[in-house]
N, C-alpha and C. Protein backbone atom coordinates (compact mmCIF):
# COMPACT_ATOMS: atom_id res chain seq x y z
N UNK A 1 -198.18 29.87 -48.13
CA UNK A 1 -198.99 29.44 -47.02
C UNK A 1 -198.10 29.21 -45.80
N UNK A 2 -198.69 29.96 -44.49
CA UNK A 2 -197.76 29.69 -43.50
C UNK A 2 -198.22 28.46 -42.73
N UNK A 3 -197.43 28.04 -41.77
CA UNK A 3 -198.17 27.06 -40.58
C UNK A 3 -198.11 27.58 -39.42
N UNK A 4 -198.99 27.14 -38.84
CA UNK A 4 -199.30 27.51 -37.35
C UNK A 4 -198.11 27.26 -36.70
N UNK A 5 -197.45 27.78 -36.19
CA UNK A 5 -196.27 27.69 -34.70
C UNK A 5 -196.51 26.53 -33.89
N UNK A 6 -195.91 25.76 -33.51
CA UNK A 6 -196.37 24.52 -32.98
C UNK A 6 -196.65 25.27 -31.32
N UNK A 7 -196.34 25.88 -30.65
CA UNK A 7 -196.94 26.41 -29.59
C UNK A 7 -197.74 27.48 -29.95
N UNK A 8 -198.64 27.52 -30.40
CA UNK A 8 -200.08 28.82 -30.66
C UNK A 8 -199.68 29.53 -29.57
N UNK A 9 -200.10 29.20 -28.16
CA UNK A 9 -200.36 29.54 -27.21
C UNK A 9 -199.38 30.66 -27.09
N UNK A 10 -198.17 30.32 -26.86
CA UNK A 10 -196.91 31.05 -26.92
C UNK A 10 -196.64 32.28 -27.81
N UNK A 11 -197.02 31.92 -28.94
CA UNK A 11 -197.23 32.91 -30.05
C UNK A 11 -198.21 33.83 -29.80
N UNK A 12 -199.80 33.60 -29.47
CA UNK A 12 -200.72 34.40 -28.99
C UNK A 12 -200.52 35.33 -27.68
N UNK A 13 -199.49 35.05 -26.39
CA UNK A 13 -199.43 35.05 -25.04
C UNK A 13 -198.09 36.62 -25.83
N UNK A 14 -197.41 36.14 -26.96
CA UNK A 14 -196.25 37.27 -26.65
C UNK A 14 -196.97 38.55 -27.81
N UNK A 15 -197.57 38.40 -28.22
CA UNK A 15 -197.92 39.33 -28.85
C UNK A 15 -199.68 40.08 -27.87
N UNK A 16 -199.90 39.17 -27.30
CA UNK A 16 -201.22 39.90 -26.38
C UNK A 16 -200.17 41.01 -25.58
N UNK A 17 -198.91 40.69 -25.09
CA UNK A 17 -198.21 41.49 -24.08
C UNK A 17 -197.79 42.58 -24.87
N UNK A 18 -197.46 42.34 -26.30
CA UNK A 18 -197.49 43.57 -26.98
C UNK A 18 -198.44 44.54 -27.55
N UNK A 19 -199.44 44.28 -27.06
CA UNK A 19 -200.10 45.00 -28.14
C UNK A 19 -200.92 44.94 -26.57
N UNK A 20 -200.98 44.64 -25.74
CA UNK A 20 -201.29 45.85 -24.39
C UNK A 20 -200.59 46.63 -24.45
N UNK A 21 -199.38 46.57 -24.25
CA UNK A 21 -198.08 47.49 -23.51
C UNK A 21 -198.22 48.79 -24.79
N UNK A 22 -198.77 48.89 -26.10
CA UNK A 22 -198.74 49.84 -26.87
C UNK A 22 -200.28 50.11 -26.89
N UNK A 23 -200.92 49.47 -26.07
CA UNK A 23 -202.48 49.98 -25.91
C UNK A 23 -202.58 51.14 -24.14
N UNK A 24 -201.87 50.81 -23.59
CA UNK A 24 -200.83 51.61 -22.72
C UNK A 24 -200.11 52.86 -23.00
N UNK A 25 -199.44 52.65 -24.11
CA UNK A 25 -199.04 53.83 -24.40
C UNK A 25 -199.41 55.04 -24.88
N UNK A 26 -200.40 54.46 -26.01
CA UNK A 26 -201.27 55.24 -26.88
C UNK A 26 -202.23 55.58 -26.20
N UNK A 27 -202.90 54.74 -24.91
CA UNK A 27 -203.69 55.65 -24.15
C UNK A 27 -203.52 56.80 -23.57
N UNK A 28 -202.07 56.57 -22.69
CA UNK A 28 -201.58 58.03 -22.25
C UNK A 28 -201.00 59.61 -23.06
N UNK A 29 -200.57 58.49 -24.31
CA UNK A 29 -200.84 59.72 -25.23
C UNK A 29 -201.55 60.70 -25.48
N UNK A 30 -202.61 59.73 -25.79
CA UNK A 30 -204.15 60.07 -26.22
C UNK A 30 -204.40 61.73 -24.59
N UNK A 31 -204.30 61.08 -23.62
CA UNK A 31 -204.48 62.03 -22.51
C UNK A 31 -203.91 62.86 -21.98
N UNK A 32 -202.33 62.99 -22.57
CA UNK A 32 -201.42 64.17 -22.71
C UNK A 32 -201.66 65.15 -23.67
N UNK A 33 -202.29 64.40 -24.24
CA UNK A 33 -202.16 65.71 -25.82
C UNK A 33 -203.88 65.90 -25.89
N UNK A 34 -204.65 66.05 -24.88
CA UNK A 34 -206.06 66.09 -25.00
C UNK A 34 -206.33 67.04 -25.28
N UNK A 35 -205.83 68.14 -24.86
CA UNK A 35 -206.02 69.58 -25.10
C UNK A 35 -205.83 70.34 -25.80
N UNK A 36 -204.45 69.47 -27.23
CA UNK A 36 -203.98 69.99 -28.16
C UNK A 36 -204.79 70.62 -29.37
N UNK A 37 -206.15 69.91 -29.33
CA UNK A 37 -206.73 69.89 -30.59
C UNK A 37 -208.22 70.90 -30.41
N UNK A 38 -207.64 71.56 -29.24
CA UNK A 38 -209.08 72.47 -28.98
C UNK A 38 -208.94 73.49 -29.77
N UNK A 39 -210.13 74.20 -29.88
CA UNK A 39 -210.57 75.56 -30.57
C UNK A 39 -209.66 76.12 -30.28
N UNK A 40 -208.86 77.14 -31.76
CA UNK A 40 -207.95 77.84 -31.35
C UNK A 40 -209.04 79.39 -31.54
N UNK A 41 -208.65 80.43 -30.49
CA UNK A 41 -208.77 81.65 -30.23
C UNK A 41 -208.65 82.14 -31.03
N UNK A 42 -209.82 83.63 -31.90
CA UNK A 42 -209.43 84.23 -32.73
C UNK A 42 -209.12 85.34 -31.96
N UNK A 43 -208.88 86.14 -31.22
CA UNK A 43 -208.79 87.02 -30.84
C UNK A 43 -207.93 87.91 -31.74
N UNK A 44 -208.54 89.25 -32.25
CA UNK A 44 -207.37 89.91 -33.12
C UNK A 44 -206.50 90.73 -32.53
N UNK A 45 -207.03 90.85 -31.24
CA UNK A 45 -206.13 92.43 -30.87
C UNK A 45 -204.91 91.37 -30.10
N UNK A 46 -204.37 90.08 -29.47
CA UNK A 46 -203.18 89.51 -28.68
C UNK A 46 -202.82 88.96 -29.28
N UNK A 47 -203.18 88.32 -31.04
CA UNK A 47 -202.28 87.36 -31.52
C UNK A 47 -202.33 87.99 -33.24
N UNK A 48 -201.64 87.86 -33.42
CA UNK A 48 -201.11 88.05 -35.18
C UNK A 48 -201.79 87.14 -36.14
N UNK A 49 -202.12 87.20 -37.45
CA UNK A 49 -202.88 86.73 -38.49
C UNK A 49 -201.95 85.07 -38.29
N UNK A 50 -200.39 85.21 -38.96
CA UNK A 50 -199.72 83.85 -39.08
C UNK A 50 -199.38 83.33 -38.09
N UNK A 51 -199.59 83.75 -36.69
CA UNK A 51 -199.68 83.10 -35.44
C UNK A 51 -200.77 82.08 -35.42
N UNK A 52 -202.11 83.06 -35.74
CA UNK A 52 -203.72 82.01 -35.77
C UNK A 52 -203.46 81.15 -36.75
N UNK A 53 -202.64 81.49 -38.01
CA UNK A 53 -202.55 80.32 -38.55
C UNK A 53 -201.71 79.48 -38.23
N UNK A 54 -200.88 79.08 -38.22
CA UNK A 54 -199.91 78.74 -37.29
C UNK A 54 -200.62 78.07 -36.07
N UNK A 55 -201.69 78.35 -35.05
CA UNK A 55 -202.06 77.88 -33.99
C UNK A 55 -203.20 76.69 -34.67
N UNK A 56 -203.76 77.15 -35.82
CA UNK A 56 -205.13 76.54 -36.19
C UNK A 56 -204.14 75.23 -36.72
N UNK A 57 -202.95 75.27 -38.14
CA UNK A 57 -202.28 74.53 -38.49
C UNK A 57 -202.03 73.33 -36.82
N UNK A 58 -201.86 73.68 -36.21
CA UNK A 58 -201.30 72.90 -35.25
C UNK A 58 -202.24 71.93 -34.71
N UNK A 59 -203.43 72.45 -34.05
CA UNK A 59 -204.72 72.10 -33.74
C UNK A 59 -205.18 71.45 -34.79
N UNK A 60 -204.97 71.52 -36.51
CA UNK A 60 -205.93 70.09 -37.16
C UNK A 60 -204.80 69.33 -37.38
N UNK A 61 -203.36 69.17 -36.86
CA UNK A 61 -202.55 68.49 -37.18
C UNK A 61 -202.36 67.54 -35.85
N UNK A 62 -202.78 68.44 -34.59
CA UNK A 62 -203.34 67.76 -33.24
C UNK A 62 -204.41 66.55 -33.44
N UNK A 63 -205.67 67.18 -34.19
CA UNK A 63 -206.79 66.36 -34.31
C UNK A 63 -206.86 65.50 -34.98
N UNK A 64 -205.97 65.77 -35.79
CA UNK A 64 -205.52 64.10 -36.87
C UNK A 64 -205.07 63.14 -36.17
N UNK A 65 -204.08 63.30 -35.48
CA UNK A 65 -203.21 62.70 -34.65
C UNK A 65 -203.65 61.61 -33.39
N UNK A 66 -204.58 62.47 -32.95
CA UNK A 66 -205.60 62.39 -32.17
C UNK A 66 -206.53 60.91 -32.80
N UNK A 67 -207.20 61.06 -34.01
CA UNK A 67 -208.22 60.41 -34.68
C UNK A 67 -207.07 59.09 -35.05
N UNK A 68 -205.93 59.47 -35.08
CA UNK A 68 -205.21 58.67 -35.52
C UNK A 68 -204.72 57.66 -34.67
N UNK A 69 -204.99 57.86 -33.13
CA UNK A 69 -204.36 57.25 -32.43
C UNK A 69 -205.45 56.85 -31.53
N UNK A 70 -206.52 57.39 -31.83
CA UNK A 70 -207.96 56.50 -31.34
C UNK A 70 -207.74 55.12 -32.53
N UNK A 71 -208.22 55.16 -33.74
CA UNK A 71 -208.02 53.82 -34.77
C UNK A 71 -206.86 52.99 -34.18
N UNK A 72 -205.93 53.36 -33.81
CA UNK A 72 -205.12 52.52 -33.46
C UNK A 72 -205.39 51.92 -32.14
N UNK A 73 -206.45 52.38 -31.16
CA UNK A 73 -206.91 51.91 -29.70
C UNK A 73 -207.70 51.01 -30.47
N UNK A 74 -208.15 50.94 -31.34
CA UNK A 74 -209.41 49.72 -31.39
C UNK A 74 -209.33 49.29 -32.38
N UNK A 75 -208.27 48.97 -33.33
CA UNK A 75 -207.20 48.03 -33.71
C UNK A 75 -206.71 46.71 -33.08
N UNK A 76 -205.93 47.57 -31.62
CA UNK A 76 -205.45 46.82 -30.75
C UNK A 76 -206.81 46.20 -29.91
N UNK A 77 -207.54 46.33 -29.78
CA UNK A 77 -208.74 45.96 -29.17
C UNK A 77 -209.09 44.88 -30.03
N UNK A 78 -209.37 44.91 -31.23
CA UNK A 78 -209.93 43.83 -32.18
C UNK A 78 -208.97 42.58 -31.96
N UNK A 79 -207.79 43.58 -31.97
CA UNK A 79 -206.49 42.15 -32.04
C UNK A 79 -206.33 41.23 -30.49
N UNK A 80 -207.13 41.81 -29.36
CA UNK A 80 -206.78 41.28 -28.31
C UNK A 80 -208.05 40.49 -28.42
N UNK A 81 -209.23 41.23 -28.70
CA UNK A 81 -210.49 40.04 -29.27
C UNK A 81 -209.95 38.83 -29.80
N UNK A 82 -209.18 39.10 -31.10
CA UNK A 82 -209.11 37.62 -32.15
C UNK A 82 -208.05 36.75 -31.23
N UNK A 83 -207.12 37.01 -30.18
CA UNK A 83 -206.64 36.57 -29.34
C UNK A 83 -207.12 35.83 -28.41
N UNK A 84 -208.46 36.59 -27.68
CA UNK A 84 -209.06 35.95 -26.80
C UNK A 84 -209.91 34.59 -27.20
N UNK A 85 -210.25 34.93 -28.76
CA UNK A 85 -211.25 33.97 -29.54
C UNK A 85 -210.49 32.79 -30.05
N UNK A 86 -209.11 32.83 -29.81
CA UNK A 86 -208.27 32.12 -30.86
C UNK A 86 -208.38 31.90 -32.25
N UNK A 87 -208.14 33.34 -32.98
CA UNK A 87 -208.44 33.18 -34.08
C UNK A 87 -206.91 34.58 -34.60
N UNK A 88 -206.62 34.62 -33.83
CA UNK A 88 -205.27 35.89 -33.94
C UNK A 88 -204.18 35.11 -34.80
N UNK A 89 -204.45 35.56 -36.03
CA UNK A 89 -203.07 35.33 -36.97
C UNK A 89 -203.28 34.56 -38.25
N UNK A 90 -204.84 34.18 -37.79
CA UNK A 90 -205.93 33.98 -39.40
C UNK A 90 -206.03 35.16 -39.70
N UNK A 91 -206.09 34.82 -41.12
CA UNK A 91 -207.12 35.43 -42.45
C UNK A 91 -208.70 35.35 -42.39
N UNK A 92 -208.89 36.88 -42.07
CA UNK A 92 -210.70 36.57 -41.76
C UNK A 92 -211.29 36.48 -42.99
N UNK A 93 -210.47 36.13 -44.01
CA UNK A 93 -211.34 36.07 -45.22
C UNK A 93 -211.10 34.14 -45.92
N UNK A 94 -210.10 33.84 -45.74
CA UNK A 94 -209.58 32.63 -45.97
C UNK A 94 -209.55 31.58 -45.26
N UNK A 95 -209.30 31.94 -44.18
CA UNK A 95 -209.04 31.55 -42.58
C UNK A 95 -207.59 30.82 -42.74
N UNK A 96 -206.47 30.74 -43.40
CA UNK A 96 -205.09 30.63 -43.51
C UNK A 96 -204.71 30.73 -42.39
N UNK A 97 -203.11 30.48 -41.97
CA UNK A 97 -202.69 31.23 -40.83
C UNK A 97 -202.12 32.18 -42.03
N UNK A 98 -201.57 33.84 -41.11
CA UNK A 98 -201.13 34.27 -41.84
C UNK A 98 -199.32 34.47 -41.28
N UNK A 99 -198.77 34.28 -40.14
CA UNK A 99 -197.78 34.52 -39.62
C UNK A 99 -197.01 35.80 -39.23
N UNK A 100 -196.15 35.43 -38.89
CA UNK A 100 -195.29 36.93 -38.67
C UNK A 100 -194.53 37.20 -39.80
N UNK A 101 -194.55 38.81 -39.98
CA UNK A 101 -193.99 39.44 -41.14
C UNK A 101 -194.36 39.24 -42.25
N UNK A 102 -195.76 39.13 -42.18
CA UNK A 102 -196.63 38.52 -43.60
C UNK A 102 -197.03 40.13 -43.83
């Protein structure tokens, strides 16, 4: 069982700054690589069989990535919620604190 940090506040205030600053990041991600995961072209006569594969491989490895890094936008969203609510670092099942590196 952990204990609460005797400054909450402090504890809640440095991890809200983190988990913007990587809600920041992952956004621009998200909008660099927007295009990665589009329909790849079958065209047979300009591109080669293991090229399309090769392009398609890329594109569902894009779209994973993609799906993968949306869950992680609203992750960080939940966590800036339980922050705002003061409830960031309970157990939503126990209500414990749970601490850092738990």
């Amino acid at each position: 069982m952990n204990q609460e940090p005797a400054d909450y506040e402090a504890f809640c205030e440095r991890f809200r700054v983190l988990l913007e600053r990587e809600a920041g990041e992952t956004v621009a991600l998200l909008s660099e690589t927007q295009g990665d995961s589009a329909p790849v072209e079958l065209d047979q006569q300009s591109t080669g069989r293991l090229t399309r594969m090769d392009a398609i491989r890329s594109q569902a490895m894009a779209t994973e990535t993609r799906w993968r890094r949306e869950m992680r936008c609203q992750q960080i969203d939940a966590a800036l919620k339980r922050i705002e609510e003061g409830e960031y670092g309970y157990c939503a099942d126990c209500g414990e604190f749970i601490g850092e590196g738990a």
